[in-house]
N, C-alpha and C. Protein backbone atom coordinates (compact mmCIF):
# COMPACT_ATOMS: atom_id res chain seq x y z
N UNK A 1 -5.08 7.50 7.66
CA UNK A 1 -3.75 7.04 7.27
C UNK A 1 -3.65 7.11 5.76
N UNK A 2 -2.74 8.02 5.29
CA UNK A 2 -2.42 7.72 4.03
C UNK A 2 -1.74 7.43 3.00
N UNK A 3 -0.85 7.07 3.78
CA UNK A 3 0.32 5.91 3.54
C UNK A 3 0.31 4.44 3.83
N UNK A 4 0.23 3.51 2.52
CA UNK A 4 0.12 2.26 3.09
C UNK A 4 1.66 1.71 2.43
N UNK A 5 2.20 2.43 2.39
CA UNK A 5 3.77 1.00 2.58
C UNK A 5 3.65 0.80 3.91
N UNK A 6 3.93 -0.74 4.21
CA UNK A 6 3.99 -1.34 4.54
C UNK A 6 4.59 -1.07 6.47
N UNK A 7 6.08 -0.08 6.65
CA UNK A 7 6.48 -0.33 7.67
C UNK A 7 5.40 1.61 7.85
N UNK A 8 4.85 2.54 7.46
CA UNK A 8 4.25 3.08 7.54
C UNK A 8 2.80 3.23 8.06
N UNK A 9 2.32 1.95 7.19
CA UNK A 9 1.03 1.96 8.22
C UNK A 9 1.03 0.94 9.28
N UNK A 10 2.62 -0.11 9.44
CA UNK A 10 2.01 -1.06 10.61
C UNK A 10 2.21 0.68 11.69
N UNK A 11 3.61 1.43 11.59
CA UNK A 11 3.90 2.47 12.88
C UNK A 11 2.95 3.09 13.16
N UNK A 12 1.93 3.99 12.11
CA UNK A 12 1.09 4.52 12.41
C UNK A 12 0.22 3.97 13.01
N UNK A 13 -0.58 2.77 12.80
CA UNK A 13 -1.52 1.83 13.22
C UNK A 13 -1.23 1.87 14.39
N UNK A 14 0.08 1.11 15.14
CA UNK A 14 0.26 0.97 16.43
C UNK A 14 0.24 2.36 17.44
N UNK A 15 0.61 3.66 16.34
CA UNK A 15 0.80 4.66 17.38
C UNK A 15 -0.35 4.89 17.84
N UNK A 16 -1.78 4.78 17.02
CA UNK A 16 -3.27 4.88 17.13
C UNK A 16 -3.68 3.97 17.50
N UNK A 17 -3.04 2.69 17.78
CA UNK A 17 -3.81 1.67 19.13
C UNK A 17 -3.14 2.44 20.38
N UNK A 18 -1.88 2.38 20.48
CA UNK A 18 -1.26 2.89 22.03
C UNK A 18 -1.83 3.87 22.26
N UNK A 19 -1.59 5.11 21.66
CA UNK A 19 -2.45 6.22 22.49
C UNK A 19 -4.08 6.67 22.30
N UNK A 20 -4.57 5.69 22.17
CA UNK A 20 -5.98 6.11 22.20
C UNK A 20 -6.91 4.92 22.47
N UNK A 21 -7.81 4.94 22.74
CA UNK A 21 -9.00 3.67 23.26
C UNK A 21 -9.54 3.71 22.49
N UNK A 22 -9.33 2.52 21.66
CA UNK A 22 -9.90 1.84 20.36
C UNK A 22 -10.62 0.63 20.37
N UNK A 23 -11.60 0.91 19.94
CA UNK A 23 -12.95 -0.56 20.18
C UNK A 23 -12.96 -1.15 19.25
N UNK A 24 -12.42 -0.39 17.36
CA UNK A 24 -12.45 -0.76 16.48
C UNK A 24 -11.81 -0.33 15.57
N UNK A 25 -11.56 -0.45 14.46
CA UNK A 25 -10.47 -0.03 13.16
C UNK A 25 -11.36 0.02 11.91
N UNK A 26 -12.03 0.57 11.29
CA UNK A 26 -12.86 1.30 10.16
C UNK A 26 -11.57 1.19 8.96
N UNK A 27 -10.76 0.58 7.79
CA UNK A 27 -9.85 0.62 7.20
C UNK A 27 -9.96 0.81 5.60
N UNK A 28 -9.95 2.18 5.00
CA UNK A 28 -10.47 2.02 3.66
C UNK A 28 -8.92 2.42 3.12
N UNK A 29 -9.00 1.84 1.79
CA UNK A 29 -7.80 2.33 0.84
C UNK A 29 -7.54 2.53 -0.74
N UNK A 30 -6.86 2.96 -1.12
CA UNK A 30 -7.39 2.53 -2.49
C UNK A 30 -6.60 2.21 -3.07
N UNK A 31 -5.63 0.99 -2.43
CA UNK A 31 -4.57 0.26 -3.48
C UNK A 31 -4.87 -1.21 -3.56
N UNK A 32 -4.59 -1.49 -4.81
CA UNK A 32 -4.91 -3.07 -4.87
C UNK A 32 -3.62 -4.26 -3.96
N UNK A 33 -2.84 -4.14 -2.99
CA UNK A 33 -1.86 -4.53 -2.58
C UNK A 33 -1.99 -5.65 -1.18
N UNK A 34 -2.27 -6.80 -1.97
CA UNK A 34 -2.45 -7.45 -1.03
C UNK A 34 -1.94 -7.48 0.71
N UNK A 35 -0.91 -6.83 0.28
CA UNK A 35 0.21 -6.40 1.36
C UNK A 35 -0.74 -6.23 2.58
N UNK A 36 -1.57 -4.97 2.49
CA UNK A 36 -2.47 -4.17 3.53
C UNK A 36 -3.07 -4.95 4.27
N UNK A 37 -3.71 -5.89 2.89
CA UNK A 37 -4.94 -6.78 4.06
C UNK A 37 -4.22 -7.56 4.94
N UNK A 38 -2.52 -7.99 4.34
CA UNK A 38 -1.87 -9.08 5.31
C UNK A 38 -1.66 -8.22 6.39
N UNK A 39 -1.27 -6.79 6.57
CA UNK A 39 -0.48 -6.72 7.47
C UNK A 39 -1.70 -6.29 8.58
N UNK A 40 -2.88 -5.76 8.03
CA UNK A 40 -4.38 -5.49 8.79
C UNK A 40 -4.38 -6.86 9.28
N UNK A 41 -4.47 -7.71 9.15
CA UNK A 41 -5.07 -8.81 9.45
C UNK A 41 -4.17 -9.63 10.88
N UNK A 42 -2.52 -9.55 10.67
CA UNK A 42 -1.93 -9.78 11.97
C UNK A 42 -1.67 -8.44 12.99
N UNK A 43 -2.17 -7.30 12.17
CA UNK A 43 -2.06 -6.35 13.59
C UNK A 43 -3.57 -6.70 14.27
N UNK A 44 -4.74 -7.21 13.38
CA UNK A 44 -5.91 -7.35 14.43
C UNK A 44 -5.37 -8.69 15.17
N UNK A 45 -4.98 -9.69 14.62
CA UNK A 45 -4.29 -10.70 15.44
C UNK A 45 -3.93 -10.99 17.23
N UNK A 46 -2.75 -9.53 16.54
CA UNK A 46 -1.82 -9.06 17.77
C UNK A 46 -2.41 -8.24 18.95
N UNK A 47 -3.66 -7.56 18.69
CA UNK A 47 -4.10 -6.71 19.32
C UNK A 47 -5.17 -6.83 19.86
N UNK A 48 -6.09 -7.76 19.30
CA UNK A 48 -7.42 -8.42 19.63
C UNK A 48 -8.35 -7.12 19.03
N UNK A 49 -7.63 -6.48 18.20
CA UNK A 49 -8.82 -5.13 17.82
C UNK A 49 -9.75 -5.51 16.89
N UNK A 50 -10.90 -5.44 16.47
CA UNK A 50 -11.32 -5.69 15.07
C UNK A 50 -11.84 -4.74 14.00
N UNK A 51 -10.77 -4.94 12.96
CA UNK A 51 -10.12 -3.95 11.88
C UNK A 51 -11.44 -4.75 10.81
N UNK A 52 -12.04 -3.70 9.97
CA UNK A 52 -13.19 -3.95 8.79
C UNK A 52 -12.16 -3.22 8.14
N UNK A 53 -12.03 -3.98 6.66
CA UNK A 53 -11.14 -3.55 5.71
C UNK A 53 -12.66 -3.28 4.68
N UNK A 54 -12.95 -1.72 4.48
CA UNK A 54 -13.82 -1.54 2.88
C UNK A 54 -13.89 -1.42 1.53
N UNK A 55 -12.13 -1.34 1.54
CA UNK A 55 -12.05 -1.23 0.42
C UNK A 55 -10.59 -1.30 -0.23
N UNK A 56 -10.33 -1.41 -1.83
CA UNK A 56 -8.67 -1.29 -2.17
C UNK A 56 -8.30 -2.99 -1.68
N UNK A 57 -6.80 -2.40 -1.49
CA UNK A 57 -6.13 -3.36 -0.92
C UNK A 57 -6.75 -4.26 0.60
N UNK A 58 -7.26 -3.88 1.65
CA UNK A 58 -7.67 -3.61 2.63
C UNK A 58 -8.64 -4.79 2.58
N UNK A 59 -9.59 -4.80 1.21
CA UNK A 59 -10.83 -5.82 1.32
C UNK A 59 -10.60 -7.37 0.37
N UNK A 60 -9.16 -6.70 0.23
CA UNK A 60 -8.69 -8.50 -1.04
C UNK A 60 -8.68 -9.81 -0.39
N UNK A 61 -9.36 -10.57 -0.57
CA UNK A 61 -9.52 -11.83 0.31
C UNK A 61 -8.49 -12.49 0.84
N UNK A 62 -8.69 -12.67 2.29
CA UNK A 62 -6.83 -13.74 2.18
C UNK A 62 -8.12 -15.04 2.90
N UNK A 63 -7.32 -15.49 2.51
CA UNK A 63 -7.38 -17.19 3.28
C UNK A 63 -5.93 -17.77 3.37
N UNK A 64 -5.43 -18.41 4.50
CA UNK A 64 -6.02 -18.56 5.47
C UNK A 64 -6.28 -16.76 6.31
N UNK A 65 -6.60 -16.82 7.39
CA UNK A 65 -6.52 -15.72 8.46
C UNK A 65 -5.25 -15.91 9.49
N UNK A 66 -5.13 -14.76 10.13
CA UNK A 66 -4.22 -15.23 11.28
C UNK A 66 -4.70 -15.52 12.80
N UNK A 67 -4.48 -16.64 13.28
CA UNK A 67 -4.97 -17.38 14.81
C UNK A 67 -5.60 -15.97 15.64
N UNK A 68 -7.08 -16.09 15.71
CA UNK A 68 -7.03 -15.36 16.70
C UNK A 68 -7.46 -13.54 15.77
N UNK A 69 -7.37 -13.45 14.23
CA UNK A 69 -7.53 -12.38 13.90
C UNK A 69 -9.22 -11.88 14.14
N UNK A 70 -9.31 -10.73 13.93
CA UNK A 70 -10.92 -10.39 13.90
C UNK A 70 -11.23 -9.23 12.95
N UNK A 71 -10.19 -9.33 11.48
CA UNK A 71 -10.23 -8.28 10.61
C UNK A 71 -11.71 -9.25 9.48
N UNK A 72 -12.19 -8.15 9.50
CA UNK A 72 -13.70 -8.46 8.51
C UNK A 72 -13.61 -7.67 7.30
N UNK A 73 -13.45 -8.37 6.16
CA UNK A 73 -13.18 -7.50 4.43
C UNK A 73 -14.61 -7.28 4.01
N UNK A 74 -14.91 -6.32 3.47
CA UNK A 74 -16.11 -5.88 2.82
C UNK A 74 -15.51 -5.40 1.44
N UNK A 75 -15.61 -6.26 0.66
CA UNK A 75 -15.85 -6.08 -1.17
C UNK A 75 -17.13 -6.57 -1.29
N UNK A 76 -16.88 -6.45 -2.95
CA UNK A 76 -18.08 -6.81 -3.51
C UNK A 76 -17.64 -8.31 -4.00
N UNK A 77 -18.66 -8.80 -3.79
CA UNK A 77 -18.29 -10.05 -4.71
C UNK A 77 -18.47 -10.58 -6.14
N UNK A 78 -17.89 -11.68 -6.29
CA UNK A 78 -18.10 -12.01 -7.74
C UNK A 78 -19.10 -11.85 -8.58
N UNK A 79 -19.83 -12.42 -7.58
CA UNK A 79 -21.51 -12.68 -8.14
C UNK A 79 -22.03 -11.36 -8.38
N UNK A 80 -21.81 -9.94 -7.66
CA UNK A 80 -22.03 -9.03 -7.84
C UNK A 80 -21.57 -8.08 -8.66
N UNK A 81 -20.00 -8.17 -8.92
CA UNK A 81 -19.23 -7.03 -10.21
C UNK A 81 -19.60 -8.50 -11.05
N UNK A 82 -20.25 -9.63 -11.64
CA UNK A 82 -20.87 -10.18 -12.44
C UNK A 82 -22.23 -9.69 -13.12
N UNK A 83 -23.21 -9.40 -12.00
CA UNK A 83 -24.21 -8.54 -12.00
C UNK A 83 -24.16 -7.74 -12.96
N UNK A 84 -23.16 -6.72 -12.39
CA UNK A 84 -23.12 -5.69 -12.63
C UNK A 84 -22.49 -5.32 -14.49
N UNK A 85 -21.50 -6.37 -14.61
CA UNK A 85 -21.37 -6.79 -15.74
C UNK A 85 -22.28 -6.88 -16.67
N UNK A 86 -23.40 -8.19 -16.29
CA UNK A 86 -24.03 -8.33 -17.45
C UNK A 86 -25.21 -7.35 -17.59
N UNK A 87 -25.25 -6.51 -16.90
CA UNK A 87 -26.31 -5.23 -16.96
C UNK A 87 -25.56 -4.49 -18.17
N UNK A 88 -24.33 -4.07 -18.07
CA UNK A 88 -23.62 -3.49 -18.92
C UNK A 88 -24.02 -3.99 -20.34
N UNK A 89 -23.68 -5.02 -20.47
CA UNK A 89 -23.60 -6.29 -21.56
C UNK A 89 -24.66 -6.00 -22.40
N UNK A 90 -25.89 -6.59 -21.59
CA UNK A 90 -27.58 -6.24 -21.70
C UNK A 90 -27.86 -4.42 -22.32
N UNK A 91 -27.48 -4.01 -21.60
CA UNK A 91 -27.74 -2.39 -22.13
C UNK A 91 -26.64 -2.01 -23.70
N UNK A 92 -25.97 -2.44 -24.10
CA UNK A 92 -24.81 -2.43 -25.40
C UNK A 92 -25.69 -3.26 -26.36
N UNK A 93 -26.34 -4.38 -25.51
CA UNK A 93 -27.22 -5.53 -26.23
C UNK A 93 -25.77 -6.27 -27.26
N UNK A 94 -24.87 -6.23 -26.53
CA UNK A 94 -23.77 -7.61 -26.60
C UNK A 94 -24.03 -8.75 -26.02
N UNK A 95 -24.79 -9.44 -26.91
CA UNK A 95 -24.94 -10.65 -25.91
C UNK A 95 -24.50 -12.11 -25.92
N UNK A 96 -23.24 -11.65 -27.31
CA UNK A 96 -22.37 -12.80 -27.50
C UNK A 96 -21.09 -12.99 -26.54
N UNK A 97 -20.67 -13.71 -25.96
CA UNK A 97 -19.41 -13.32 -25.17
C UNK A 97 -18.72 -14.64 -25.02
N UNK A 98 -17.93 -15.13 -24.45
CA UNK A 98 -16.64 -15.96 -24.15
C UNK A 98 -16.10 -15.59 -22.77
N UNK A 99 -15.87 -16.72 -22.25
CA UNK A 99 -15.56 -16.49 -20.91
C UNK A 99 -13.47 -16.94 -20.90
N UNK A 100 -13.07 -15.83 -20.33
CA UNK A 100 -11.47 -16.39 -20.53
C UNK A 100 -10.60 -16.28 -18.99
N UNK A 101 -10.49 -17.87 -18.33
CA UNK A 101 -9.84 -17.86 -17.22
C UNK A 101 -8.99 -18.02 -16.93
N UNK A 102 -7.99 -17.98 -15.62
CA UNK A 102 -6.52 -18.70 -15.72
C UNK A 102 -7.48 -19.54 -14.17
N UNK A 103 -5.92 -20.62 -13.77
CA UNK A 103 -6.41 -21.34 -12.64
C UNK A 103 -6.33 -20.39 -11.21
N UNK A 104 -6.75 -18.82 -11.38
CA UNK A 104 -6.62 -18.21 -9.97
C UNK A 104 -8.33 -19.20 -9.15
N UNK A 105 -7.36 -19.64 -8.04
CA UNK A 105 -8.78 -19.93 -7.01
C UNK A 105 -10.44 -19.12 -7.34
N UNK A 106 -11.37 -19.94 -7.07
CA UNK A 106 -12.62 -19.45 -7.68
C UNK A 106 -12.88 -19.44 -9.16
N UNK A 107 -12.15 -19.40 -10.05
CA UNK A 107 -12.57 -19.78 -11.51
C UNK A 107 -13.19 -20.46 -11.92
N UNK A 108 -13.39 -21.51 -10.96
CA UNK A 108 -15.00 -22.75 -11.79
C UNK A 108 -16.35 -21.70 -10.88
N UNK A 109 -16.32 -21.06 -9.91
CA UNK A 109 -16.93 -20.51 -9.37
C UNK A 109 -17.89 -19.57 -10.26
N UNK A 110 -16.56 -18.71 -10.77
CA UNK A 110 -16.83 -17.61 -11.60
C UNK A 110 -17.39 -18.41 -12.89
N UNK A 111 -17.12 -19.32 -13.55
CA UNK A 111 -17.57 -20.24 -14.04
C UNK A 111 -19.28 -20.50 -14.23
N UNK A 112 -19.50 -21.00 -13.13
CA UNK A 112 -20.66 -21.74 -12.63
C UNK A 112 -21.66 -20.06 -12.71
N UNK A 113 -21.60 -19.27 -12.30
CA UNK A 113 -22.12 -18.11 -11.90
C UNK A 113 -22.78 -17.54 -12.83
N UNK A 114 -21.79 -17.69 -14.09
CA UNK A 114 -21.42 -16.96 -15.65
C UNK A 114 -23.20 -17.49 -15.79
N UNK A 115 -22.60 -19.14 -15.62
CA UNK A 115 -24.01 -20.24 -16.43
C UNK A 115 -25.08 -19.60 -15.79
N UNK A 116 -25.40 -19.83 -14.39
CA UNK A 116 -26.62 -19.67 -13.37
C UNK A 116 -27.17 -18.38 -14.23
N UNK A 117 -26.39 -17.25 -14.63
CA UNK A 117 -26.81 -15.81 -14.56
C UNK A 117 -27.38 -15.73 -16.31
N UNK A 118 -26.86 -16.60 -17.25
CA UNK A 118 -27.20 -16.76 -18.58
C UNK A 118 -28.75 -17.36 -18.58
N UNK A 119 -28.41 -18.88 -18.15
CA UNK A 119 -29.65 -19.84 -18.14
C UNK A 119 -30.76 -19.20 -17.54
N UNK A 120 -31.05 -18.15 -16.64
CA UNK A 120 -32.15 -17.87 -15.96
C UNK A 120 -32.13 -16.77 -15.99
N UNK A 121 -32.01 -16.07 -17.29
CA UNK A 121 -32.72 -14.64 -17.98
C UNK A 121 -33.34 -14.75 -19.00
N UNK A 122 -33.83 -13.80 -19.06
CA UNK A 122 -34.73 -13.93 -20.46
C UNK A 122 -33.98 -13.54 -21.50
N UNK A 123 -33.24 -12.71 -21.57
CA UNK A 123 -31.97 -11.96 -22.64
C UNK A 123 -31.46 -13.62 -23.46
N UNK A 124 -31.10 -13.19 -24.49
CA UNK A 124 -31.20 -14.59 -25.19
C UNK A 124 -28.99 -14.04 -25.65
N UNK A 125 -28.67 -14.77 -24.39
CA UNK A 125 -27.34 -14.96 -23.78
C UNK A 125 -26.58 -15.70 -25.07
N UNK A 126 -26.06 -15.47 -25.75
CA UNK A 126 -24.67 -16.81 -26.66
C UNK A 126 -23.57 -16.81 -26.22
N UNK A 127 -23.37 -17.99 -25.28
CA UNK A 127 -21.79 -18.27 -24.09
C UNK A 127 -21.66 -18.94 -25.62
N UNK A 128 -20.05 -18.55 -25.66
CA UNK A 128 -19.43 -19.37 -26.75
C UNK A 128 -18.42 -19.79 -26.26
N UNK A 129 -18.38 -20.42 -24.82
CA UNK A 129 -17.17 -21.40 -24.17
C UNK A 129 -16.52 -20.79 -22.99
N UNK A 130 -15.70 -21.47 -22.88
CA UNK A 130 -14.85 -20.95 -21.74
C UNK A 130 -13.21 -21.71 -22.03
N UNK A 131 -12.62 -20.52 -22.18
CA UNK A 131 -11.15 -21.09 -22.24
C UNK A 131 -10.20 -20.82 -20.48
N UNK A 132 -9.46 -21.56 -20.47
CA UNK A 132 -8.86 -21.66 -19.12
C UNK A 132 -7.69 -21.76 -19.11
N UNK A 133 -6.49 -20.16 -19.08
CA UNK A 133 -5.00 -20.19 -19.48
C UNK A 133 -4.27 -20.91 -18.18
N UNK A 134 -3.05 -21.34 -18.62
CA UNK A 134 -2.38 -22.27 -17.77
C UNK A 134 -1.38 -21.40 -18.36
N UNK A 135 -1.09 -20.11 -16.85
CA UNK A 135 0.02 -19.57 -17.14
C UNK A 135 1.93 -19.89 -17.06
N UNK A 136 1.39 -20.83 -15.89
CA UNK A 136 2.85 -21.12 -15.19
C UNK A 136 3.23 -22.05 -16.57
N UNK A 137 2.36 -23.14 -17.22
CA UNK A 137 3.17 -24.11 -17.85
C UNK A 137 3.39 -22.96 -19.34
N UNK A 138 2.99 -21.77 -19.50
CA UNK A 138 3.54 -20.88 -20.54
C UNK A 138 4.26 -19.82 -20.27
N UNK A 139 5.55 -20.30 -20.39
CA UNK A 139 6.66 -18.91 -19.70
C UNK A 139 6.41 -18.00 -21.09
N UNK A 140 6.35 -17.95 -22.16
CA UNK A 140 6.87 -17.47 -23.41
C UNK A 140 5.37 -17.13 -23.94
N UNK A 141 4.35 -17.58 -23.72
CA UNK A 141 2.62 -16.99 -24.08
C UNK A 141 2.44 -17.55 -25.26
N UNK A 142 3.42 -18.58 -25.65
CA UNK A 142 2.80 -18.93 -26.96
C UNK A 142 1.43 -19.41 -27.21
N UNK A 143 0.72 -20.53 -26.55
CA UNK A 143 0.09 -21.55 -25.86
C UNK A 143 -1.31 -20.28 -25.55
N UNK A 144 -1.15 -19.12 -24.81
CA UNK A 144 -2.03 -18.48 -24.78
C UNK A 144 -2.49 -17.32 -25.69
N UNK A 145 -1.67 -17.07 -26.52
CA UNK A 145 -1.70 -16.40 -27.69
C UNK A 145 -2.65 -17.20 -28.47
N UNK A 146 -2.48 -18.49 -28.79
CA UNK A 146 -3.29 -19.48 -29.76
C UNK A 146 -4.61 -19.55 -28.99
N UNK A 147 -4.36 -19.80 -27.77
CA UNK A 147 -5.71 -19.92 -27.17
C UNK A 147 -6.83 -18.41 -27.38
N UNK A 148 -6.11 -17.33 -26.92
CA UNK A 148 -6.77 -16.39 -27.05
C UNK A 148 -7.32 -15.76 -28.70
N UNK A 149 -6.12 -16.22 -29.89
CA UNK A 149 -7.06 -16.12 -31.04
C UNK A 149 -7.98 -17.08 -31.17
N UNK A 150 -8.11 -18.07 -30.97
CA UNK A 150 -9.47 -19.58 -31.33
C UNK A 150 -10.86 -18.79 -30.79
N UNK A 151 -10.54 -17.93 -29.76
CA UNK A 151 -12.35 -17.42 -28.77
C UNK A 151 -12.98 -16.58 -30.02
N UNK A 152 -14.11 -17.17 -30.85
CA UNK A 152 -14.67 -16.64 -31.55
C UNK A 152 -15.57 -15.11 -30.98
N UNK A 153 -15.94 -15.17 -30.02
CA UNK A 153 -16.35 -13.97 -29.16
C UNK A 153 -15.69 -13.00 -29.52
N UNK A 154 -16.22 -11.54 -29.84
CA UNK A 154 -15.58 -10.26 -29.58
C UNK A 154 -15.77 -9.88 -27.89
N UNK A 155 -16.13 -10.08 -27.45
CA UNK A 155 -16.55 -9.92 -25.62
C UNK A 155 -15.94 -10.93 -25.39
N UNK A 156 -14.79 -10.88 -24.30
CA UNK A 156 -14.50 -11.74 -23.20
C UNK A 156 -14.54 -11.46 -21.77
N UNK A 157 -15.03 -12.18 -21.01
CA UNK A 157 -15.15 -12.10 -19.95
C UNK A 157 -14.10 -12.32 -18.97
N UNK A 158 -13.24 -11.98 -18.56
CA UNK A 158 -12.08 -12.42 -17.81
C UNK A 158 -11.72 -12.24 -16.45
N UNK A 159 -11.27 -13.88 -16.16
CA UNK A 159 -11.12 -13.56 -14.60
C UNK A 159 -9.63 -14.24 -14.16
N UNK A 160 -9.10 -13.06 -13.49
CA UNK A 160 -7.76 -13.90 -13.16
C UNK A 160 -7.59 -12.12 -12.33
N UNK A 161 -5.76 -12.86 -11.43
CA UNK A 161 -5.59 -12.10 -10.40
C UNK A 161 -5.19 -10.91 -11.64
N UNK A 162 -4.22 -9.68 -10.77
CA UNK A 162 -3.79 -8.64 -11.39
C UNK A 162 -2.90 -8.92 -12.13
N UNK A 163 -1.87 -9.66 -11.72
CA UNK A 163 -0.69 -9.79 -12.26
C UNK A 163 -0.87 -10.93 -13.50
N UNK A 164 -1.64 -11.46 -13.04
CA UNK A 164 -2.02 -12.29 -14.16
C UNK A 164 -2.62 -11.52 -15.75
N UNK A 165 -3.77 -10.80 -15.10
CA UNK A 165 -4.09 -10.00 -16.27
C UNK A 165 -2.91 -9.39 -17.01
N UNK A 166 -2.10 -8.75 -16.33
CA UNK A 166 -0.85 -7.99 -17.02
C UNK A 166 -0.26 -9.08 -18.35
N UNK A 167 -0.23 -10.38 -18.02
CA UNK A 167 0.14 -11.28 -18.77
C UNK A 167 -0.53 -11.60 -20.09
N UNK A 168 -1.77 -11.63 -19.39
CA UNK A 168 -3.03 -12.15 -20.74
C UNK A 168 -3.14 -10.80 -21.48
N UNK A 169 -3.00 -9.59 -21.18
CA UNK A 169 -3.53 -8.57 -22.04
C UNK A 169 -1.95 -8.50 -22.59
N UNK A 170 -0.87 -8.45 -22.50
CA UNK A 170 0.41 -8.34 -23.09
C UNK A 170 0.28 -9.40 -24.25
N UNK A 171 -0.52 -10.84 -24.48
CA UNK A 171 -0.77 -12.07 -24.86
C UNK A 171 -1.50 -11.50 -26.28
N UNK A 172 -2.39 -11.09 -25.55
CA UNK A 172 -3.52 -10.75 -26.21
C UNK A 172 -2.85 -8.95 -27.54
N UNK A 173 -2.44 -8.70 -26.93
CA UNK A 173 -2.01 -7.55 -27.36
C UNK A 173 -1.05 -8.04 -28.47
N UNK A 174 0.06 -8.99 -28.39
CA UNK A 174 0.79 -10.38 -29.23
C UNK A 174 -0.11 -10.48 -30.10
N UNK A 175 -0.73 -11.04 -29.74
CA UNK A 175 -1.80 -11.69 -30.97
C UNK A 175 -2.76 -10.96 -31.99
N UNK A 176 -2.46 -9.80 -31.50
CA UNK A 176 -3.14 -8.76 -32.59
C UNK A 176 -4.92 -8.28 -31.91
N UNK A 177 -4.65 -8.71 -31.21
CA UNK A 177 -6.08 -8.69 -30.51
C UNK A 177 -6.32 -7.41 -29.31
């Protein structure tokens, strides 16, 4: 399938449950659109099929699920494009950084992870804080503009959804940064 708007891949989907004997749904993609995983997730619902989303849009976490779904997401996780991060970090031998969050779900997570993965290396790590944007109470970015010049760090670490980022780097971009 290589079309994922929305009324495109539910038709196709269904035309490939009806005419064919399907045990399972294999689902890779490569858009970030939460859309996919929702609409993967109530066609496994509806159908009792069970759809593995690997990738793109397909593997973006939802919580809740739908009653009864049996769609299984395979990303990577935090802890892992973290990993993978501070390997980067380590090999540049940047090892000053700043951590910069908004309140998307999991941020003390990503948080906590940052610490675990600093404190128990040998690489001699300088966290210089963690700032935490509060986008909704800043319609206008002033508030995060100030915040984002104070991070003495040239490396920031940042975690927030997509749309969010669009915000902080427009912020950031404001601020001369």
């Amino acid at each position: 399938l290589n079309d994922t708007n929305p009324r495109s891949l539910i038709v196709r989907l269904c035309d490939v449950l009806s005419s064919l004997r399907i045990h399972g749904v294999v689902f890779e993609d490569d858009t970030r659109s939460e859309a996919v995983a929702q609409i993967l997730d109530f066609i496994s619902a509806q159908t009792s099929v069970p759809i593995i989303g690997v990738n793109g849009g397909s593997a973006i976490v939802l919580t809740p699920k739908e009653k009864g779904s049996t769609f299984l997401q395979l990303g990577s996780s935090t802890e892992q494009q973290l990993q993978v991060i501070f390997e980067v970090l380590e090999e540049y031998d940047w090892t000053a950084f700043a951590v910069v969050t908004t309140l998307l779900p999991g941020y003390e997570d990503f948080v906590d992870y940052v610490e675990v993965l600093t404190d128990s290396s040998f690489i001699g790590w300088e966290h210089r804080g963690v700032v935490t944007l509060n986008l909704t109470d800043d319609p206008e970015g002033a508030r995060t503009r100030r915040q984002l010049r104070e991070v003495t760090a040239q490396i920031r670490l940042l975690y927030c959804s997509r749309d969010e980022a669009e915000a902080v780097f427009r912020a950031a971009r404001d601020a001369g940064l």
